[in-house]
Protein backbone atom coordinates (compact mmCIF):
# COMPACT_ATOMS: atom_id res chain seq x y z
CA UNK A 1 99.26 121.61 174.57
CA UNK A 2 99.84 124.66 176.45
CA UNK A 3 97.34 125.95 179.35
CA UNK A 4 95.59 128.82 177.19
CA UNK A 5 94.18 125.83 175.61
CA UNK A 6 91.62 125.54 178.63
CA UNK A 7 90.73 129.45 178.99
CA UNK A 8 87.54 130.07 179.88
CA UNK A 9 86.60 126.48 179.68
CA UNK A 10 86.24 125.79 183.66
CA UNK A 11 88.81 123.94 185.92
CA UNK A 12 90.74 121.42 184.30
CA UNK A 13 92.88 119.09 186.75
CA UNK A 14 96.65 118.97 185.33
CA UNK A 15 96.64 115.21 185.50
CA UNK A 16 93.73 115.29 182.91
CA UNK A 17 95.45 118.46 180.87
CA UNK A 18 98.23 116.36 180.42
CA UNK A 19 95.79 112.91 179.95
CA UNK A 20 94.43 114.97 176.97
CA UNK A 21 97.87 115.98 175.70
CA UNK A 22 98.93 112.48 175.71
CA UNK A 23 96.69 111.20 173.94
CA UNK A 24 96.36 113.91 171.31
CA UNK A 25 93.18 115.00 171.84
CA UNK A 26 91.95 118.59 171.57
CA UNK A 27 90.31 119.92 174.52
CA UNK A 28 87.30 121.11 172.06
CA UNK A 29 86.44 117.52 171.49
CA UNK A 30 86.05 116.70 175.45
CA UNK A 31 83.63 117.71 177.76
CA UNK A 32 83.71 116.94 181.33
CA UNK A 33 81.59 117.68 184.64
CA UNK A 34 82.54 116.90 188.45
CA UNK A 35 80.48 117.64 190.44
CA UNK A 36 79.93 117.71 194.42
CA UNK A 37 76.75 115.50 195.24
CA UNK A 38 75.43 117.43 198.53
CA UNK A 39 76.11 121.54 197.31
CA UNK A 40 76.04 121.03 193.26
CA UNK A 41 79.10 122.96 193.47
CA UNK A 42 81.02 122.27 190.38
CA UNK A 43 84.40 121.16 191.37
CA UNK A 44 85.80 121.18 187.27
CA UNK A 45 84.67 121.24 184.20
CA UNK A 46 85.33 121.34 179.87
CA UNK A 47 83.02 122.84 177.85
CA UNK A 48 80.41 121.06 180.48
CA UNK A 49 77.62 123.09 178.68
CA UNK A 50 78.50 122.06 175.49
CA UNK A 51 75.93 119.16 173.96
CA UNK A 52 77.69 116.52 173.09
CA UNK A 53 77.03 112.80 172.06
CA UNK A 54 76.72 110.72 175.24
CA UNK A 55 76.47 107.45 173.37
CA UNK A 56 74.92 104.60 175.65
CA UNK A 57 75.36 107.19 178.62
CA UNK A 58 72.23 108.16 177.51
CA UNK A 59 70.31 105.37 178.64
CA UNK A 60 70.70 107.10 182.23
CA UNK A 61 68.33 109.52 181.22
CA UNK A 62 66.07 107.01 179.52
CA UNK A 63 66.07 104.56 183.19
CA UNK A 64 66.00 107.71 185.65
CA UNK A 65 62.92 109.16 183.49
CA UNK A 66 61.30 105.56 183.86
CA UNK A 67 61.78 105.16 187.62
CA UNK A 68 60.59 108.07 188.59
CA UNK A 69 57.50 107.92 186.40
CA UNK A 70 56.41 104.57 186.66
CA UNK A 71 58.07 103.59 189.70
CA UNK A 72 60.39 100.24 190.75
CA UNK A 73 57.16 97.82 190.96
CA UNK A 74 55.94 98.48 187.57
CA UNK A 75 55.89 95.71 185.67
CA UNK A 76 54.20 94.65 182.15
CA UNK A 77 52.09 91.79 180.73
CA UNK A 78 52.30 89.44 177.88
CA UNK A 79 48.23 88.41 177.10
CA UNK A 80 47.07 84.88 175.82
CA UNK A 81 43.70 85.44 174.52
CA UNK A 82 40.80 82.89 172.67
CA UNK A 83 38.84 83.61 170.18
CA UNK A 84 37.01 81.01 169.28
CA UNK A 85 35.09 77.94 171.83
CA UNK A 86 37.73 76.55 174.44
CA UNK A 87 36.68 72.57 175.82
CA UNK A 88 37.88 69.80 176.98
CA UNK A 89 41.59 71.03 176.33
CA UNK A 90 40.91 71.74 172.55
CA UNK A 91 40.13 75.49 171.16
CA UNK A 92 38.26 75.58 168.19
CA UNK A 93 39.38 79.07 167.23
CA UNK A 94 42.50 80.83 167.65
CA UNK A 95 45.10 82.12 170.20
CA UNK A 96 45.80 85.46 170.28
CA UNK A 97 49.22 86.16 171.92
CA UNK A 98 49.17 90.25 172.66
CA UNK A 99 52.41 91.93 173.19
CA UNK A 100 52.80 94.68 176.35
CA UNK A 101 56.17 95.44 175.55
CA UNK A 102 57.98 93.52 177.85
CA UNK A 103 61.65 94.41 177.48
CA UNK A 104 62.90 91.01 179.15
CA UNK A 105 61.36 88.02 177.68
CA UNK A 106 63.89 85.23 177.53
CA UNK A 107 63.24 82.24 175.80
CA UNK A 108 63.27 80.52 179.48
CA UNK A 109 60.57 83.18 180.37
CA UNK A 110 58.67 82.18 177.33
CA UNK A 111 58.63 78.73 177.79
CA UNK A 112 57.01 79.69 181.28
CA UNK A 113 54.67 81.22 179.47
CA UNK A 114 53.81 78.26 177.25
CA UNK A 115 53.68 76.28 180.32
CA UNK A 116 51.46 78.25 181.91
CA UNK A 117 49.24 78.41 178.90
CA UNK A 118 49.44 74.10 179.26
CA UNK A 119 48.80 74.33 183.32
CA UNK A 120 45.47 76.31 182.05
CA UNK A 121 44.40 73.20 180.70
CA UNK A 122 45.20 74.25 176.96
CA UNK A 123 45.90 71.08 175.06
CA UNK A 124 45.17 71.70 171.20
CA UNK A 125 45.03 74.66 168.83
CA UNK A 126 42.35 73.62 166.15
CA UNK A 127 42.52 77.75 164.70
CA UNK A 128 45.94 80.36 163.96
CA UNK A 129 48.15 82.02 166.45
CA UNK A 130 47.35 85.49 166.02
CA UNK A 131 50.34 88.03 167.05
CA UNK A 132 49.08 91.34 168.33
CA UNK A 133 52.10 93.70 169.06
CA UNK A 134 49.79 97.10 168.18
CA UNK A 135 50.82 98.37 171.65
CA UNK A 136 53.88 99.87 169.74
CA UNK A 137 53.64 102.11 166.34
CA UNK A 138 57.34 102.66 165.12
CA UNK A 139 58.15 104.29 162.01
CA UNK A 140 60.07 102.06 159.42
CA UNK A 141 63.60 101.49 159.98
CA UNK A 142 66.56 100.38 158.54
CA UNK A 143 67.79 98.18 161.38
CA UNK A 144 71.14 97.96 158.78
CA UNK A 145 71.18 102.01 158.56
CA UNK A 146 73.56 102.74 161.80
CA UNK A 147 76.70 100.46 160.64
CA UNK A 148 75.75 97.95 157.87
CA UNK A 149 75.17 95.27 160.37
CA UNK A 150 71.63 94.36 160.22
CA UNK A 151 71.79 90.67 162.47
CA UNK A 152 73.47 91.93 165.46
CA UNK A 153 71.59 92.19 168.56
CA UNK A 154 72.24 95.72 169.04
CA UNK A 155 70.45 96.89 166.34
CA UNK A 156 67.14 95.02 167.16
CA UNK A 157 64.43 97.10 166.37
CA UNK A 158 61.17 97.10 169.01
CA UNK A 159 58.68 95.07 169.43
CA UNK A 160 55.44 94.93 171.63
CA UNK A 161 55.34 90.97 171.59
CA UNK A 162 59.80 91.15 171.38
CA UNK A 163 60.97 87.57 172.21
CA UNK A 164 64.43 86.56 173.47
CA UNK A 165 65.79 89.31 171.45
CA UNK A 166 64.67 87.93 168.35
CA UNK A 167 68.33 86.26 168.78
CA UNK A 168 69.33 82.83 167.61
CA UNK A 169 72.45 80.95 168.25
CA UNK A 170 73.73 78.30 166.27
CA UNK A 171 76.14 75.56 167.67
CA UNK A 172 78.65 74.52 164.57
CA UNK A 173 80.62 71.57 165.44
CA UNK A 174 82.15 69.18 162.72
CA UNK A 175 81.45 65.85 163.33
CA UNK A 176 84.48 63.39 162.53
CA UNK A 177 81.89 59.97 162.54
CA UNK A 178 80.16 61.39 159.60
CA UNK A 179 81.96 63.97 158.03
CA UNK A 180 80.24 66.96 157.74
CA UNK A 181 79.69 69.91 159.94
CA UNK A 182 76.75 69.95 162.57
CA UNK A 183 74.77 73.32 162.77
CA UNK A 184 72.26 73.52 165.84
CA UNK A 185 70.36 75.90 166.68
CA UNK A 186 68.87 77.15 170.03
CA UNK A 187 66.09 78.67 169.83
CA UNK A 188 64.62 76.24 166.93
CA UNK A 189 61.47 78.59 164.94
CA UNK A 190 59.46 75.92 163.18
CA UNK A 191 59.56 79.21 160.40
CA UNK A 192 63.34 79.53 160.41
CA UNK A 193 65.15 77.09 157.49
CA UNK A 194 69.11 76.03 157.85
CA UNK A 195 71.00 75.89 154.68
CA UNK A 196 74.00 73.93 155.56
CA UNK A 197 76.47 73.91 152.88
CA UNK A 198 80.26 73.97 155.20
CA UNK A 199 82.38 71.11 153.96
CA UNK A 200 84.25 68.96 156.24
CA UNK A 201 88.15 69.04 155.38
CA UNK A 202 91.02 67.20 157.05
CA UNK A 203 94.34 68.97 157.89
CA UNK A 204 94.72 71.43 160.45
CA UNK A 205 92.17 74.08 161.62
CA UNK A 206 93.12 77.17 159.69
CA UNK A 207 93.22 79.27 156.69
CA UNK A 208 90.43 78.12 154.48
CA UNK A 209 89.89 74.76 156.49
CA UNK A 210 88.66 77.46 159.77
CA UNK A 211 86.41 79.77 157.16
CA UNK A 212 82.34 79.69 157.66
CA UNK A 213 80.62 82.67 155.56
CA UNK A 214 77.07 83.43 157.51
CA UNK A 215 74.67 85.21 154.89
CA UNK A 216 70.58 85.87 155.64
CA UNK A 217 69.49 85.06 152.17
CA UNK A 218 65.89 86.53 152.23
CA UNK A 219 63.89 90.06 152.82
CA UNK A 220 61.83 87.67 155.90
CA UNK A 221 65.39 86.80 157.18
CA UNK A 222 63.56 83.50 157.49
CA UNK A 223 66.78 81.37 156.02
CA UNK A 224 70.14 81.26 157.06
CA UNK A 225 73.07 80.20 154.65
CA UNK A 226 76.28 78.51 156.14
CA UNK A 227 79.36 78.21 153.36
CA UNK A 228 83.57 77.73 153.81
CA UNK A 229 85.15 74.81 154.82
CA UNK A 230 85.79 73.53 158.60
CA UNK A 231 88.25 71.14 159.13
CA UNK A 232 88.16 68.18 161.96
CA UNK A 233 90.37 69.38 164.27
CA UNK A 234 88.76 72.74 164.85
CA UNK A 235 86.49 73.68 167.93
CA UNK A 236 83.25 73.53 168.30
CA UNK A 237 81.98 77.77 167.78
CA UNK A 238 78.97 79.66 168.14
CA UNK A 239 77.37 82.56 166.07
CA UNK A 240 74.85 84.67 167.36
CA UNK A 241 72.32 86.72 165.20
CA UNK A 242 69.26 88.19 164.87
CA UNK A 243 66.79 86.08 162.92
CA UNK A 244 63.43 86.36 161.70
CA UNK A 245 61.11 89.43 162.14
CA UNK A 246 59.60 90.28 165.38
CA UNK A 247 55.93 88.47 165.22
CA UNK A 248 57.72 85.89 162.74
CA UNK A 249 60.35 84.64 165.77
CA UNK A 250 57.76 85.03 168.94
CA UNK A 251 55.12 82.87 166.16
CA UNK A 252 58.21 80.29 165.43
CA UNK A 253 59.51 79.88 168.70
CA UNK A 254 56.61 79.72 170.69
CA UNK A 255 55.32 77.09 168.42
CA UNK A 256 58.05 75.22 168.75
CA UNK A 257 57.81 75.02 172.75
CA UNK A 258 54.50 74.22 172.37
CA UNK A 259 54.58 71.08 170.49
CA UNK A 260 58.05 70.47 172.72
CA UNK A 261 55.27 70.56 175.86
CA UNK A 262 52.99 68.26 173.84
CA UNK A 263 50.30 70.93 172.34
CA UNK A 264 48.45 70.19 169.53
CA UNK A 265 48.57 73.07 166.54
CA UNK A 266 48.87 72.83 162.54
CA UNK A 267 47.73 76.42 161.84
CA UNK A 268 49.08 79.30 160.81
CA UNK A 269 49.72 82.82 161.78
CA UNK A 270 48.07 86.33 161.70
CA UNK A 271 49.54 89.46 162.41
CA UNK A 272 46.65 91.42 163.92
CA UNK A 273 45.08 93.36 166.54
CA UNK A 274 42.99 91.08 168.86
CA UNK A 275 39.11 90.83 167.92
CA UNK A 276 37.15 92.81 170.72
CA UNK A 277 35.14 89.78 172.20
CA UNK A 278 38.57 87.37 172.33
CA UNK A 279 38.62 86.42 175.79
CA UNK A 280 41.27 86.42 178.21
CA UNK A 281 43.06 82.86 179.36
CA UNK A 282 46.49 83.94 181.02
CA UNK A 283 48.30 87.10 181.70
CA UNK A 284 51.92 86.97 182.77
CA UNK A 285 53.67 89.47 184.33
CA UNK A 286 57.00 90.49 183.55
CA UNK A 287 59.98 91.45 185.96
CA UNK A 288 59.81 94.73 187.88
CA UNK A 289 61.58 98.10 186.11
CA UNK A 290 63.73 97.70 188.92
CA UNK A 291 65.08 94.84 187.82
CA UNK A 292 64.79 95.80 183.90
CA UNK A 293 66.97 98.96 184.84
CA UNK A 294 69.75 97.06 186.62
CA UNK A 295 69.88 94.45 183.77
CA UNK A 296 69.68 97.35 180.74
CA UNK A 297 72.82 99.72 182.83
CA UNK A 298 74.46 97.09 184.09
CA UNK A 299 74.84 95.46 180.47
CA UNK A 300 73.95 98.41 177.96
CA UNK A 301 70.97 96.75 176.60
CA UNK A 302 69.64 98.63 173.54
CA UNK A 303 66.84 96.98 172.88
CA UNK A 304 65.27 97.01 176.71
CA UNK A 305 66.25 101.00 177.11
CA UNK A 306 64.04 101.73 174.05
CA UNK A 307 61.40 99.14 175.33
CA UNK A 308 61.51 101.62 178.26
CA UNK A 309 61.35 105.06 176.35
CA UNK A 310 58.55 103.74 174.51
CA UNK A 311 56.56 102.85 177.82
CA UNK A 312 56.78 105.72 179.38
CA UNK A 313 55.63 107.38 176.22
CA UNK A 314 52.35 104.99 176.12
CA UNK A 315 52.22 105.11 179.77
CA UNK A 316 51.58 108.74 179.54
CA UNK A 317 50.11 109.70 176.06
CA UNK A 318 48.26 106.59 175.57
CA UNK A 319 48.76 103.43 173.75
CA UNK A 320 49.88 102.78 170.73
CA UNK A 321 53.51 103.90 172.55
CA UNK A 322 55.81 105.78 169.78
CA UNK A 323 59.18 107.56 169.97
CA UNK A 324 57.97 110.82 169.65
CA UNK A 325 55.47 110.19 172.68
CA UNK A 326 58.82 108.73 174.64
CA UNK A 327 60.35 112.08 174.19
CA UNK A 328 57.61 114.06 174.68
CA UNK A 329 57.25 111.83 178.34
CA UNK A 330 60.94 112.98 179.24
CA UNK A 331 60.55 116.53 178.17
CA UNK A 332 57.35 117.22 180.17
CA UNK A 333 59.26 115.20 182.93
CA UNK A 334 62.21 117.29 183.17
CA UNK A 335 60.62 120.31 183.11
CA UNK A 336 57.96 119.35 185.78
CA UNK A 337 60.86 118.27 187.88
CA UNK A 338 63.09 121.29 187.15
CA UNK A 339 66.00 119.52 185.51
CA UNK A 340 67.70 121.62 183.05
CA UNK A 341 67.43 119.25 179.86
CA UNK A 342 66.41 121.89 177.46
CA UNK A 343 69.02 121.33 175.18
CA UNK A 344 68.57 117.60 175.19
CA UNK A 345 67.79 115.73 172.08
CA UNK A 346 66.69 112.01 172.37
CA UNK A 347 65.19 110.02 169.30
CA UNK A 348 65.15 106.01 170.94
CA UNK A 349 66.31 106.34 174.25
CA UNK A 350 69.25 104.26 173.96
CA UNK A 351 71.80 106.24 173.09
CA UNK A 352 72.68 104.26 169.52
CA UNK A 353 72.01 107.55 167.71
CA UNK A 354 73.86 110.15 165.61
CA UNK A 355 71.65 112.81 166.58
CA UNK A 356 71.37 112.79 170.40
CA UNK A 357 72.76 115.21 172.60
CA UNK A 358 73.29 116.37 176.12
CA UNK A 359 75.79 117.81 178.17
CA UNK A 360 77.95 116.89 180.53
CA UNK A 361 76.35 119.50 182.97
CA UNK A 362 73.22 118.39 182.36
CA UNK A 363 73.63 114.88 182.47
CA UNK A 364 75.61 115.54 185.82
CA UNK A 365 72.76 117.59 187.15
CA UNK A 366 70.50 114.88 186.43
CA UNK A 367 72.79 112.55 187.82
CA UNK A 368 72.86 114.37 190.91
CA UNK A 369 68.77 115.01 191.62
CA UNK A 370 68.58 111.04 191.05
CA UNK A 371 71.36 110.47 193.29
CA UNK A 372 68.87 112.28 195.72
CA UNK A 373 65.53 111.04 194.65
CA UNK A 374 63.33 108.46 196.46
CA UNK A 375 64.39 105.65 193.91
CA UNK A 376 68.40 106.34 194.22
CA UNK A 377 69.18 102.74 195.81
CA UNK A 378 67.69 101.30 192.91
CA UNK A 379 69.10 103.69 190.41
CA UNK A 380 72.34 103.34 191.93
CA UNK A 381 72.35 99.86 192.04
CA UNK A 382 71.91 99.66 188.84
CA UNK A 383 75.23 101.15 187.27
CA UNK A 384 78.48 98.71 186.61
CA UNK A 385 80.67 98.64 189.02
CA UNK A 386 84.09 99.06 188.21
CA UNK A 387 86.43 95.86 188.72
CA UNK A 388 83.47 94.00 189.69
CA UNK A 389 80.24 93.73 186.84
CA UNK A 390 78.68 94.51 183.83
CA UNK A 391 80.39 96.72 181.16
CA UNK A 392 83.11 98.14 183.95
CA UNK A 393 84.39 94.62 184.83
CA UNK A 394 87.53 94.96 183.05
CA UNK A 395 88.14 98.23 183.65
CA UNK A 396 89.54 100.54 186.73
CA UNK A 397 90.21 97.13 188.38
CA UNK A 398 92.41 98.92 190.72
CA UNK A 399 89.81 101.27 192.39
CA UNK A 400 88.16 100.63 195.88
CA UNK A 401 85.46 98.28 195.45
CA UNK A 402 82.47 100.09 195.32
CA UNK A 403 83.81 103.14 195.13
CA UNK A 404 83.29 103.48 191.26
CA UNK A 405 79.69 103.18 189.85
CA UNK A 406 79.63 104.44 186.02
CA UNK A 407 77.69 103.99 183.02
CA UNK A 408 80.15 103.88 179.81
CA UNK A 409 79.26 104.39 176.15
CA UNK A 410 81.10 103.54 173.23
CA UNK A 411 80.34 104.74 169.44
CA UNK A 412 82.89 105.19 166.27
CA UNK A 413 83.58 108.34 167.22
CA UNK A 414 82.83 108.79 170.79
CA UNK A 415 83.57 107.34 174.51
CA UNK A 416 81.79 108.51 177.67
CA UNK A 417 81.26 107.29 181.20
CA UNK A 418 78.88 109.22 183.98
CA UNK A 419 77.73 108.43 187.39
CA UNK A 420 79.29 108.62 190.60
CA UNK A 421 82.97 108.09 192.37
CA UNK A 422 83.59 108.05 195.86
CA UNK A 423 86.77 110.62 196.52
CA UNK A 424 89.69 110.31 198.91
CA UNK A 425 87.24 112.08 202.00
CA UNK A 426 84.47 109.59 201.95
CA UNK A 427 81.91 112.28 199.70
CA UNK A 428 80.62 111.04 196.62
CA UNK A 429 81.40 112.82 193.44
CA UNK A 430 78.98 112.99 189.86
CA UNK A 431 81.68 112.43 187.55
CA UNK A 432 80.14 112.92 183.38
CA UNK A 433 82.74 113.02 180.61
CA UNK A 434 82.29 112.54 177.07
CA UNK A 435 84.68 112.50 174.31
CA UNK A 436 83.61 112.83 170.94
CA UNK A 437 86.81 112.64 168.76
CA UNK A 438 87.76 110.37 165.76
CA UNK A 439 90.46 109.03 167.90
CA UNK A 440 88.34 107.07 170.43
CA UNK A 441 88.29 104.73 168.19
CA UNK A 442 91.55 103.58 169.12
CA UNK A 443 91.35 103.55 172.85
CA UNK A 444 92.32 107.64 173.39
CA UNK A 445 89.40 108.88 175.46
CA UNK A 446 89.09 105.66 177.87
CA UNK A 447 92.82 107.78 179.54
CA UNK A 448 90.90 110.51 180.20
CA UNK A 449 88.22 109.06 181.71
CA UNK A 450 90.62 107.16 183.63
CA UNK A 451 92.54 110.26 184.81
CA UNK A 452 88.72 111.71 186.03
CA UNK A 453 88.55 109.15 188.35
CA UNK A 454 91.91 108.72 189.64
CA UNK A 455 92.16 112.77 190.55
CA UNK A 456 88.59 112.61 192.04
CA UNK A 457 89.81 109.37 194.38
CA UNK A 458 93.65 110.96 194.99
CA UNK A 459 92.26 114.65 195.96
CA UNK A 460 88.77 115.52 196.55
């Protein structure tokens, strides 16, 4: 690759020229921003103005936006209402559980909310459990449309009332005492059926004998098949998917807790908005967007970055919260704060998208105002470290500690990492590069990126 490759495309370092030569990929696919944190200055660049696919980098944009809007301390509630005559323990009437979009609600944090519900002095459920998640209006989606994979936790679609990720694991173990193949699963939906049909086989674990098929087997994804053949000597494993529908799983698990705490209930559900004279019993507050940030960078949640481009969207257009208010939100938010995101196109906020773009120059300009904002501890804090946590713990382990905080992204097609390396003089450095070639699939852009950071740490 000779230098009139790069002409007119900015200053390209020769360790990353030859990065990009190495790994056979052509400068037109890769676009790259450094810049200096105090001036702006641009210290090099590829086609930094060209918009590109930022896969999961995106959700920088998506957590900034939310901090500065909302601020670290916001927080959001998950309602229990009655509707219906509440005494002596026993409601004759329904619950209405009401959804405020809370992107972090574990199964431990719901069965803090069904013992809360319990230390109100809630004993039986004579009526249904309503499920009110109209806080969010989405448009129908193929949660299956982005790569055929319809049960992985990634592709979780958005919920107002969104419970433990709508995410179910089951424990398969064979069991030698009876012969057969144990399937558990934790969380436990009263709604969700088990069709256990793995046969127990002697002989080593492998080939056929180490085989379990996993198939959903209806349109409510209420039923999960189990087929193959497990032998006795193999290990206990775990599969994780996505069960259910959203009002379906926080109906089926919280039911579940609720007779585990000793409630009464033998109704049914509703999937409704709350009548206007329920009353309230219990509101419980989620964790603060400080810590939702840190937990959605640190790890690349999905799900909890479009829980957040959603709430700024209600938070400023009004309730029910939709995508296009989310990017309308940012929009209006960049321009009021004179970041140059003109060219920026964002459809869920999390980056899992064929059609968003930004680029590197304006995600590093971004990068650098928050770096400078009144939030940047928490902003900062919330980006893997490399060596050390979240998605960067494997990676760049030979860096100063601390010295490398980036957010990476990863899509068929495309790698990217931006945020912020500390150079050889002590000054921190926005580092933003994207690659968006076929051959990322097989490991050639994470080089480049690599190459960024060492030149930033060896020479600036």
């Amino acid at each position: 690759m000779s230098c009139g490759a790069f002409a007119s495309t900015g200053v390209v370092p020769a360790p990353v020229a030859h990065m990009l030569a190495a790994e056979r990929l052509a400068p037109r696919t890769a676009s790259f921003a450094v810049l200096d944190v105090d001036s702006g200055r641009v210290v090099a660049s590829l086609n930094a103005a060209t918009p590109r696919s930022p896969a999961s980098t995106m959700k920088l944009v998506t957590t900034f936006a939310s901090l500065d809007l909302l601020g670290p301390a916001y927080t959001w509630h998950t309602d229990a209402l009655v509707h219906g005559v509440l005494e002596d323990g026993v409601l004759k009437g329904d619950l209405v559980l009401r959804g405020g979009g809370d992107p972090y609600m574990t199964l431990e944090r719901w069965w803090s909310f069904v013992h809360a519900l319990r230390a109100k002095g809630l004993n039986d459920i004579r009526g249904d459990i309503v499920i009110d998640d109209t806080a969010f209006a989405l448009p129908p989606e193929d949660p299956g449309a982005f790569d055929g994979r319809p049960n992985r936790s990634y592709n979780v679609e958005p919920d107002a009332l969104m419970v433990n990720f709508q995410s179910i694991e089951f424990r398969l173990a064979p069991n030698a005492a009876t012969r057969s193949v144990d399937i558990v699963a934790t969380p436990a939906p009263v709604n969700l059926a088990i069709d256990n049909r793995i046969g127990f086989v002697a002989g080593r674990c492998s080939g056929k004998a180490a085989r379990v098929d996993f198939e959903v087997s209806s349109a409510q994804w209420d039923r999960a098949v189990f087929s193959g053949d497990l032998s006795g000597q193999c290990l206990e494993r775990t599969i994780t998917r996505v069960m259910l529908e959203a009002p379906s799983y926080a109906f089926g698990t919280f039911v579940e807790l609720w007779r585990e705490s000793g409630g009464g209930f033998n109704g049914g559900m509703r999937i409704e908005a709350a009548p206007p004279d329920a009353q309230p019993l219990l509101s419980f507050e989620s964790l603060t967007l400080g810590e939702v940030i840190r937990l959605t960078n640190k790890y690349s949640n999905n799900l909890m970055a479009r829980h957040l481009f959603l709430t700024i969207g209600g938070d400023r257009y009004g309730v029910p919260a939709t995508p296009d208010k989310g990017a309308r939100a940012i929009a209006d938010w960049s321009r009021e704060r004179g970041l140059p995101l003109a060219d920026l196109v964002i459809d869920n906020g999390s980056g899992l998208s064929r059609t968003a773009r930004i680029s590197a120059l304006d995600m590093a300009t971004m990068l650098r105002a928050a770096y400078h904002s009144r939030w940047a501890p928490e902003f900062i804090a919330s980006l893997p470290l490399a060596g050390i946590d979240g998605t960067l713990r494997s990676r760049m382990q030979d860096t100063a500690a601390g010295s490398v905080r980036l957010k990476t992204g990863h899509l068929d097609g495309v790698t990217a990492v931006a945020g912020y390396v500390i150079g050889a003089s002590g000054k921190t450095y926005v580092l933003v590069s994207f690659i968006n070639d076929t051959r990322s699939d097989y490991g050639a852009g994470d080089p480049v990126h690599g190459a960024l950071v060492d030149w930033i740490q060896a020479t600036l």
